[in-house]
N, C-alpha and C. Protein backbone atom coordinates (compact mmCIF):
# COMPACT_ATOMS: atom_id res chain seq x y z
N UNK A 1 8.68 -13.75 0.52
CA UNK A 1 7.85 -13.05 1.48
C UNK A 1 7.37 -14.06 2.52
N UNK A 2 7.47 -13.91 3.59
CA UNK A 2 7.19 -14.52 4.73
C UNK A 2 5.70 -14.52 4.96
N UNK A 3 5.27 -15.44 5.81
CA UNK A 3 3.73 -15.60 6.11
C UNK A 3 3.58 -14.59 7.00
N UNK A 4 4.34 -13.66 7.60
CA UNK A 4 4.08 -13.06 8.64
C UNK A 4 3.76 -11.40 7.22
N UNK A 5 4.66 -11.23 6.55
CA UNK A 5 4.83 -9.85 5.43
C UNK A 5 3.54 -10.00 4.91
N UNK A 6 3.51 -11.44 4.37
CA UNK A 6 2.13 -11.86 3.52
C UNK A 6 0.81 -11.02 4.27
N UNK A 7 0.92 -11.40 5.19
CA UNK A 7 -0.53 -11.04 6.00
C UNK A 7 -0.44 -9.33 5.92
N UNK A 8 1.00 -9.08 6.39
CA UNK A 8 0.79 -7.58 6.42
C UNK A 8 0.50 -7.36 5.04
N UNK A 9 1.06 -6.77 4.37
CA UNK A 9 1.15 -7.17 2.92
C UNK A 9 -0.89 -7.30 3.22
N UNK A 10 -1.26 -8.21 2.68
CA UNK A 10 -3.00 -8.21 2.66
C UNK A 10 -3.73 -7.44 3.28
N UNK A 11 -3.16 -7.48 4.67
CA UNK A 11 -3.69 -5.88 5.70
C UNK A 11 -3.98 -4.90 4.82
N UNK A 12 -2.24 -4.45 4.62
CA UNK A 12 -2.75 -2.67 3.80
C UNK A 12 -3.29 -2.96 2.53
N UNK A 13 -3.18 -3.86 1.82
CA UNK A 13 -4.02 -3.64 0.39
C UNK A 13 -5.39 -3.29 0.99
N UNK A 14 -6.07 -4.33 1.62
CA UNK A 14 -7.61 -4.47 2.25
C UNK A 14 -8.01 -3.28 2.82
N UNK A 15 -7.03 -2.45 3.35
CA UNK A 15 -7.02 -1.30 4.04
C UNK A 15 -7.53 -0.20 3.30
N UNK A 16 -6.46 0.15 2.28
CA UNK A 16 -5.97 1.11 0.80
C UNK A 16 -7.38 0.92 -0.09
N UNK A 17 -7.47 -0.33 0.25
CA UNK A 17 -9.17 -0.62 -1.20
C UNK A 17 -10.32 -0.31 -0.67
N UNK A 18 -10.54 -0.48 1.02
CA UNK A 18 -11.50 -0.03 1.39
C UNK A 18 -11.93 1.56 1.57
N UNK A 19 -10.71 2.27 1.53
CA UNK A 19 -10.09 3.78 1.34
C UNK A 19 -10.54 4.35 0.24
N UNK A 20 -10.13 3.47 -0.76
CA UNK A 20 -10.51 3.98 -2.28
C UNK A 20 -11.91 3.67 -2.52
N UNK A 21 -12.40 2.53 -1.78
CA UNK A 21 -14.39 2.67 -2.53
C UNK A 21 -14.12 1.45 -2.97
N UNK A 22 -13.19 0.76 -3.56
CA UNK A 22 -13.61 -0.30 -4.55
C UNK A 22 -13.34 -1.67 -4.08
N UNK A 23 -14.35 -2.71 -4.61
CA UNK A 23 -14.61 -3.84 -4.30
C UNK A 23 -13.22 -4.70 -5.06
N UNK A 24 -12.95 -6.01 -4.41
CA UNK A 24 -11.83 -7.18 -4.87
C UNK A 24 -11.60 -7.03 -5.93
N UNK A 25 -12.91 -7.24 -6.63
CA UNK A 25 -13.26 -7.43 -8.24
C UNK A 25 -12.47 -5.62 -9.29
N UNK A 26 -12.97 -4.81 -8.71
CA UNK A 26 -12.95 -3.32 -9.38
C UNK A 26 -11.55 -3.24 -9.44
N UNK A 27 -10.82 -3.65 -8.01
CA UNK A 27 -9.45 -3.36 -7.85
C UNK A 27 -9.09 -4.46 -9.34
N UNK A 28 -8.87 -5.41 -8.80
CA UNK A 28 -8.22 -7.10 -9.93
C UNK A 28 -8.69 -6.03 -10.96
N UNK A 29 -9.24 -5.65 -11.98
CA UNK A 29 -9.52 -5.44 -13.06
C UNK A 29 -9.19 -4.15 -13.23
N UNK A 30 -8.54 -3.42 -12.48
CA UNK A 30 -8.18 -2.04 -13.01
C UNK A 30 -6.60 -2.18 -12.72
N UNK A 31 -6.51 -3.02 -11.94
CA UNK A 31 -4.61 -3.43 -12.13
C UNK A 31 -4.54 -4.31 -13.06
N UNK A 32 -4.88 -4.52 -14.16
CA UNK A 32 -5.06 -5.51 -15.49
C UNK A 32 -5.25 -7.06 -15.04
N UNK A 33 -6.07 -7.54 -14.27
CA UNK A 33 -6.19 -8.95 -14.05
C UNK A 33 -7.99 -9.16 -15.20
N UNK A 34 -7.89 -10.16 -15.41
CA UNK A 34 -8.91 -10.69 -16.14
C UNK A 34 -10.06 -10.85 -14.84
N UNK A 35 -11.16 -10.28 -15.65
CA UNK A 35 -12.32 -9.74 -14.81
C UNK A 35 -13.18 -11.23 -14.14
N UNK A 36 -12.75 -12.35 -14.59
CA UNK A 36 -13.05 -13.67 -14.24
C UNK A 36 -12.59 -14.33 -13.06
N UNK A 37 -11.39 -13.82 -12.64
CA UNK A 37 -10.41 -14.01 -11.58
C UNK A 37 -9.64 -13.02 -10.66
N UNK A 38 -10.63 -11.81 -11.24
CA UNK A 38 -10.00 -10.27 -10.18
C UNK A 38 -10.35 -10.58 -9.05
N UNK A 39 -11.91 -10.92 -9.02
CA UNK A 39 -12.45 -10.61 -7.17
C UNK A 39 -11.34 -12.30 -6.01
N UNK A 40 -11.20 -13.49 -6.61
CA UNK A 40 -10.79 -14.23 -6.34
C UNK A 40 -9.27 -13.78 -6.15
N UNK A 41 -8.36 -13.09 -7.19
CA UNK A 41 -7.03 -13.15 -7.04
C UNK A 41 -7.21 -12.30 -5.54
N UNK A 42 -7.56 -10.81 -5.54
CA UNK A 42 -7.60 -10.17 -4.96
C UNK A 42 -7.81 -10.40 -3.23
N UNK A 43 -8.50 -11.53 -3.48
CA UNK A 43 -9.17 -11.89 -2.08
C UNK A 43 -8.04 -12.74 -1.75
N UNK A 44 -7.45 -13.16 -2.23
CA UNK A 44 -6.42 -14.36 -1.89
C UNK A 44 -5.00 -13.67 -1.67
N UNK A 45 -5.05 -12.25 -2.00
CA UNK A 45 -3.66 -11.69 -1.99
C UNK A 45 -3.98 -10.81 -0.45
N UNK A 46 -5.23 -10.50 0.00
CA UNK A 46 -5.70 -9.92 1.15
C UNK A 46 -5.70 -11.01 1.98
N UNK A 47 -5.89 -12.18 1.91
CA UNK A 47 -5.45 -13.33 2.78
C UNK A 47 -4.28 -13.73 3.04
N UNK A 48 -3.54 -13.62 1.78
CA UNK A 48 -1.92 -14.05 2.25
C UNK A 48 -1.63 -15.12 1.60
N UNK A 49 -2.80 -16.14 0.79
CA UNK A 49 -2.73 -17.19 0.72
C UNK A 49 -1.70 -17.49 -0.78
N UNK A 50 -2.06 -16.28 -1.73
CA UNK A 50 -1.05 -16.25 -2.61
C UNK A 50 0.14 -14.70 -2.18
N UNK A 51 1.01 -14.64 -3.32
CA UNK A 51 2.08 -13.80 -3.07
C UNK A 51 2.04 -12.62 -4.02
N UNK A 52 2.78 -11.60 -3.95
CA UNK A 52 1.98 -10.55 -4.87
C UNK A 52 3.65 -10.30 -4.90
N UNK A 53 3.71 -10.62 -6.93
CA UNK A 53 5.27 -9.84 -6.69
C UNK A 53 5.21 -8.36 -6.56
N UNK A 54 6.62 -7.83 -7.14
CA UNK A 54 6.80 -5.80 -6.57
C UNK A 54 6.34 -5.66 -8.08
N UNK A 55 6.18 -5.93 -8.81
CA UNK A 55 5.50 -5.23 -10.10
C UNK A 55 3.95 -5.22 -10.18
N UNK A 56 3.28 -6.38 -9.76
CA UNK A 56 2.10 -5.78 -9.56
C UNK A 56 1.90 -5.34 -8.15
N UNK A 57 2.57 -5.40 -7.09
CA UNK A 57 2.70 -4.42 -5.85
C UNK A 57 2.12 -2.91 -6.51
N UNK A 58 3.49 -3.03 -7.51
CA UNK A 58 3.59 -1.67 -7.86
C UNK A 58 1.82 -0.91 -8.90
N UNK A 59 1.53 -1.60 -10.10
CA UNK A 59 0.14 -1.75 -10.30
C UNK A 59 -0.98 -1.53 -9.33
N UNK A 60 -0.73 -2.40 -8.17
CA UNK A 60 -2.35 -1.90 -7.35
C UNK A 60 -1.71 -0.62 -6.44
N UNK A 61 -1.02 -0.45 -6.07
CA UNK A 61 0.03 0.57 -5.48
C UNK A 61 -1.15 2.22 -6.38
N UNK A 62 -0.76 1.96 -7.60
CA UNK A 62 -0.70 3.15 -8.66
C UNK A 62 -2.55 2.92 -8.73
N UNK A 63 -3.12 2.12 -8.62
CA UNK A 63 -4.39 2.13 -8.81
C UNK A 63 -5.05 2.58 -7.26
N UNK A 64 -4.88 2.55 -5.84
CA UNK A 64 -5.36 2.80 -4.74
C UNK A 64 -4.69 3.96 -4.42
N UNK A 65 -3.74 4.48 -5.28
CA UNK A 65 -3.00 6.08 -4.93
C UNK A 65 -2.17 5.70 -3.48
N UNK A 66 -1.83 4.93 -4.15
CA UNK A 66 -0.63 4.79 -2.37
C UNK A 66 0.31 4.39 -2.76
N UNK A 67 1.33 4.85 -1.86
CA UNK A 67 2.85 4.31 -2.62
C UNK A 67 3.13 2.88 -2.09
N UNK A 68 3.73 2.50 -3.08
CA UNK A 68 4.03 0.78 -2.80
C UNK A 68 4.72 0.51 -1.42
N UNK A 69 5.11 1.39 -0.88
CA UNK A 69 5.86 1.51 0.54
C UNK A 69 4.76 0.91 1.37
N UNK A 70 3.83 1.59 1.66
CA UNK A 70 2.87 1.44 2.04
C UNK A 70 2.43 -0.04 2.56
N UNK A 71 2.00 -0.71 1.00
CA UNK A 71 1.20 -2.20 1.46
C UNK A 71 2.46 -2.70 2.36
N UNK A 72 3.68 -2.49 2.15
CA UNK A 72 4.64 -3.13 2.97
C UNK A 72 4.87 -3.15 4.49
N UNK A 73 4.43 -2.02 5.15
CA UNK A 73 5.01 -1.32 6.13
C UNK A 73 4.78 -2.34 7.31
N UNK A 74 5.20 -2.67 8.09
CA UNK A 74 4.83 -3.58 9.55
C UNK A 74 4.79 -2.76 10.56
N UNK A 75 4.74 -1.56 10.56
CA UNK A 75 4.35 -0.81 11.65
C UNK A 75 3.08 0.18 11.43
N UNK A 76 2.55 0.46 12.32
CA UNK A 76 1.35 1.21 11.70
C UNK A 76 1.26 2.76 11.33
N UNK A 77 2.11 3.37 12.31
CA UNK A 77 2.52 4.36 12.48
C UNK A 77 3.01 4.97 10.91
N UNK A 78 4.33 3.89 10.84
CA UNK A 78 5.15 4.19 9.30
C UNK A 78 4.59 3.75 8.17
N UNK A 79 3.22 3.29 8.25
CA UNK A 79 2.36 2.93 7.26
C UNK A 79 1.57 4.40 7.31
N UNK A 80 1.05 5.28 8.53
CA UNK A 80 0.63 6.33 8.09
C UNK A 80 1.28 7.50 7.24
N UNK A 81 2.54 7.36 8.39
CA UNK A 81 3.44 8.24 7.02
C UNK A 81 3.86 8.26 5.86
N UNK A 82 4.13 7.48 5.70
CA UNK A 82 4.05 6.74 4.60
C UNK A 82 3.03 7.51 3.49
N UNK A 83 1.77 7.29 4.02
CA UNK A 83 1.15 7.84 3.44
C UNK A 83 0.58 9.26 3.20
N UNK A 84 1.24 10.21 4.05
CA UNK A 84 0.68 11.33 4.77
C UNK A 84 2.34 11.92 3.77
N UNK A 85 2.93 11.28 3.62
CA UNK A 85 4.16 11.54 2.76
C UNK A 85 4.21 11.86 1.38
N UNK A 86 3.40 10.57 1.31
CA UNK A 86 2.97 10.45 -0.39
C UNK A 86 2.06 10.84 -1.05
N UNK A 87 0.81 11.90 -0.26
CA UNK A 87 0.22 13.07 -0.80
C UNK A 87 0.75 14.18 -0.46
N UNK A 88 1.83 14.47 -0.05
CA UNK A 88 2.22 15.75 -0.07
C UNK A 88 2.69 16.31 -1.35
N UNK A 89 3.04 17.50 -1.88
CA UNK A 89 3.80 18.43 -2.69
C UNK A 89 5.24 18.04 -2.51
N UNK A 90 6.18 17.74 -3.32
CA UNK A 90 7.47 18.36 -3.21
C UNK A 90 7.94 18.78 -2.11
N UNK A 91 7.84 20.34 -2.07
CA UNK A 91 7.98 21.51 -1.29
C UNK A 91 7.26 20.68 -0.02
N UNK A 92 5.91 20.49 0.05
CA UNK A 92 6.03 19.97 1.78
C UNK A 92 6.41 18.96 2.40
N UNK A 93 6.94 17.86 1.18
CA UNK A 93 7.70 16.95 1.95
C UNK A 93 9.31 17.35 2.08
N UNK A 94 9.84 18.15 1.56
CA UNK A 94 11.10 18.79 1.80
C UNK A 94 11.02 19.37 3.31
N UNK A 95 10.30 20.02 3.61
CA UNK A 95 9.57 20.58 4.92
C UNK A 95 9.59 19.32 6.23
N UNK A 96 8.73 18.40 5.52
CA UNK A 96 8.50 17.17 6.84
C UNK A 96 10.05 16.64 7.48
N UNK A 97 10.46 16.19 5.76
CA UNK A 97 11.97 15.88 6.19
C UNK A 97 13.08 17.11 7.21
N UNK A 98 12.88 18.11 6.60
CA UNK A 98 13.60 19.26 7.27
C UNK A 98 13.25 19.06 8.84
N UNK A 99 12.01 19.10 9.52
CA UNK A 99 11.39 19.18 10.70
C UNK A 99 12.20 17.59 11.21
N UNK A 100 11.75 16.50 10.58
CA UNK A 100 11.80 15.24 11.04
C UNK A 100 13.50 14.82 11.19
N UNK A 101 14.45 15.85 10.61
CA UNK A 101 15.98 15.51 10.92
C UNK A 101 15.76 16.82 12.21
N UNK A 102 15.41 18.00 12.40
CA UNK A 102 15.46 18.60 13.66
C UNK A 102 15.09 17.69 14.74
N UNK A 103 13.90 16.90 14.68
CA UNK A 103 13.34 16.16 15.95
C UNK A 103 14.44 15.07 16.14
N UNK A 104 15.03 14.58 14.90
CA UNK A 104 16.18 13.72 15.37
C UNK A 104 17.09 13.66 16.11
N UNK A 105 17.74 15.47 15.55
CA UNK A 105 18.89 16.14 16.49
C UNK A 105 18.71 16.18 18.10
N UNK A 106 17.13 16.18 17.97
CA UNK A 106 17.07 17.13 19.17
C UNK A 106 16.97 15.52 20.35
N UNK A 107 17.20 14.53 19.64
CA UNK A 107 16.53 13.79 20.66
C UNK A 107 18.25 12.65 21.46
């Protein structure tokens, strides 16, 4: 992961946690980090300064209700959808997609 992903990457976590209510510490310890070194890991993975592999990606991902797509995204836009994706139903993301290949055609 690049210093440039890293940062994004820390963006949306910082983003996603402030979304959800919970502090460095609440997050680190409900994605199984030891409650001694949650608020520190956490803060350092929102800095960039350490690296966050895709398995615990995936962990704080499942704990802030956002899909791991998400912390990734470098655009902002496809970071909303992203998310606007990943609370939908089934059935209405079958829908978005349906609409979103018409706007394709049409363009």
């Amino acid at each position: 992961m690049s210093v440039a992903s890293s940062s994004i990457f820390g963006t949306r976590l910082k983003e996603a946690r402030l979304e959800a209510g919970l502090s460095q510490k609440r997050l680190g310890i409900e994605a199984g980090l030891d409650p001694f070194v949650a608020s520190t890991r956490i803060n350092r993975y929102e800095l960039g300064v350490h690296k966050v592999d895709h398995t615990f990606a995936s962990r704080l991902a499942t704990v802030l209700k956002v899909p791991v797509a998400f912390l990734y995204a470098e655009d902002s836009d496809l970071a909303q959808l992203i998310l606007i994706f990943g609370r939908l139903s089934k059935r209405k993301r079958a829908d978005l997609l349906q609409n979103a290949r018409s706007l394709e055609a049409g363009s």
